[in-house]
Protein backbone atom coordinates (compact mmCIF):
# COMPACT_ATOMS: atom_id res chain seq x y z
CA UNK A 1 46.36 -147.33 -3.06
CA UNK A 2 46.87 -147.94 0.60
CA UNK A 3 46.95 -145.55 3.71
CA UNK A 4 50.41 -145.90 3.39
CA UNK A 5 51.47 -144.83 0.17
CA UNK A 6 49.18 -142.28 0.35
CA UNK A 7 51.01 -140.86 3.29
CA UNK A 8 54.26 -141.19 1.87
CA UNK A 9 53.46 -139.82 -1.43
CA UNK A 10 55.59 -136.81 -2.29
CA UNK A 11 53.62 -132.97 -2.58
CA UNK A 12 52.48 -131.99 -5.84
CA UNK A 13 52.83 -128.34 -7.44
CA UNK A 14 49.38 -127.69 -6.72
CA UNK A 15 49.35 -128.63 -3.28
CA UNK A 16 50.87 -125.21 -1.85
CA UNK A 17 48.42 -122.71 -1.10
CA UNK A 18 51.04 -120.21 -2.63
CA UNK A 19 51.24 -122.02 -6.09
CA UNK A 20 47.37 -122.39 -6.33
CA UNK A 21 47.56 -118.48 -5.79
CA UNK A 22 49.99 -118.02 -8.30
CA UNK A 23 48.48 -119.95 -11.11
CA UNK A 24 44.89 -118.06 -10.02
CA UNK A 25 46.44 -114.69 -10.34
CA UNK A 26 48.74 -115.48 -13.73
CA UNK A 27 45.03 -116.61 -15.24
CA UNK A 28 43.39 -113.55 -14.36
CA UNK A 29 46.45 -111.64 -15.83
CA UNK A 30 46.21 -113.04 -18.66
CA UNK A 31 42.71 -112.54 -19.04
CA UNK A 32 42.98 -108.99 -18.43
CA UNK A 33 46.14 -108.76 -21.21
CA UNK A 34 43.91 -110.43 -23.60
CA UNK A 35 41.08 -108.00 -23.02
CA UNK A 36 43.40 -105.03 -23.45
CA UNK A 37 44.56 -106.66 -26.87
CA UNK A 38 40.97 -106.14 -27.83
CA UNK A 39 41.50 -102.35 -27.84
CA UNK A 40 44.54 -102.73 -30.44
CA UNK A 41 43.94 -105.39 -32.57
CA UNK A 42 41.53 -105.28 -35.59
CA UNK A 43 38.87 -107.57 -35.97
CA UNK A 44 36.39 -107.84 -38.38
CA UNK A 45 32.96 -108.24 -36.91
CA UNK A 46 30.22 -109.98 -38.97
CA UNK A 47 27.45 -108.16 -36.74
CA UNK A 48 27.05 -105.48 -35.29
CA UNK A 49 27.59 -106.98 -31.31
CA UNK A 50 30.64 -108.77 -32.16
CA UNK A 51 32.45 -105.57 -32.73
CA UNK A 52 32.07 -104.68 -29.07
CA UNK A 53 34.58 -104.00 -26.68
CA UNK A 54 34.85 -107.20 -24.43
CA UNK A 55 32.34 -109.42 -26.20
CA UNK A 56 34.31 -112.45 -26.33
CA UNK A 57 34.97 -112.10 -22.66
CA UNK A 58 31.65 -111.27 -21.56
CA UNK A 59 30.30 -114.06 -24.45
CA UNK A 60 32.67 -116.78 -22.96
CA UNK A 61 32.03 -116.14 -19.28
CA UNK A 62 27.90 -115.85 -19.83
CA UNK A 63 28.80 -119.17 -21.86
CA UNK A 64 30.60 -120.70 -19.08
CA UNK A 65 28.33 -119.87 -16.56
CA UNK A 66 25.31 -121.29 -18.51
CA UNK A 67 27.28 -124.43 -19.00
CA UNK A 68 27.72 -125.16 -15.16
CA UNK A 69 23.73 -124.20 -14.33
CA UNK A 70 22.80 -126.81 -16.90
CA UNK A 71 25.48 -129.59 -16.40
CA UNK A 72 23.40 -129.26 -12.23
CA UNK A 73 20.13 -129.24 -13.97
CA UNK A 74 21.17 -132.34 -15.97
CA UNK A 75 22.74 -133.79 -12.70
CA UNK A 76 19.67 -134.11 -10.79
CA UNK A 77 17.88 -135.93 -13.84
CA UNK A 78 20.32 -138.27 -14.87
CA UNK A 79 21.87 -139.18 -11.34
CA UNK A 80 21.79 -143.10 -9.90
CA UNK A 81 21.87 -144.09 -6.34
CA UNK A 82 25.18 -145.42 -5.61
CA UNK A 83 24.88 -148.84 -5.71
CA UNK A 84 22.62 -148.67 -8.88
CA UNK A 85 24.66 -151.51 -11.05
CA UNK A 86 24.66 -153.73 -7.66
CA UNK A 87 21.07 -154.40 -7.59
């Protein structure tokens, strides 16, 4: 892609600040609405911690968070120079 069709490429959703604060607010709603469901629908726990308020939020989020802190680890193992395959 050249300089030029770059420049004349037409915006995307997701290139207004206001969408991009949109979609981050309607994900955080709905992860609050989903967390409320948790106090009105049944579940049936196979251990004791499962049956917790929140523990699929708090579960997915620790989850998340572990994923990202190893995917760096992992990154500064298995990382290459940049011109690795030219040499």
């Amino acid at each position: 892609m050249s300089e030029h069709d770059i420049a004349n490429e037409k915006p995307r959703w997701l290139d207004k600040s206001a969408n991009v604060r949109k979609l981050y607010f309607a994900v955080w709603a709905l992860g609050i609405v989903l967390l409320a469901l948790d106090l009105v629908i049944h579940r049936h726990p196979e251990t004791r911690f499962d049956g917790w308020f929140g523990f699929y939020c708090f579960f997915g989020f620790v989850a998340c968070v572990t994923l990202v802190i190893t995917a760096k680890g992992l990154r500064r193992i298995l990382m290459r120079p940049e011109d690795y395959y030219e040499r």
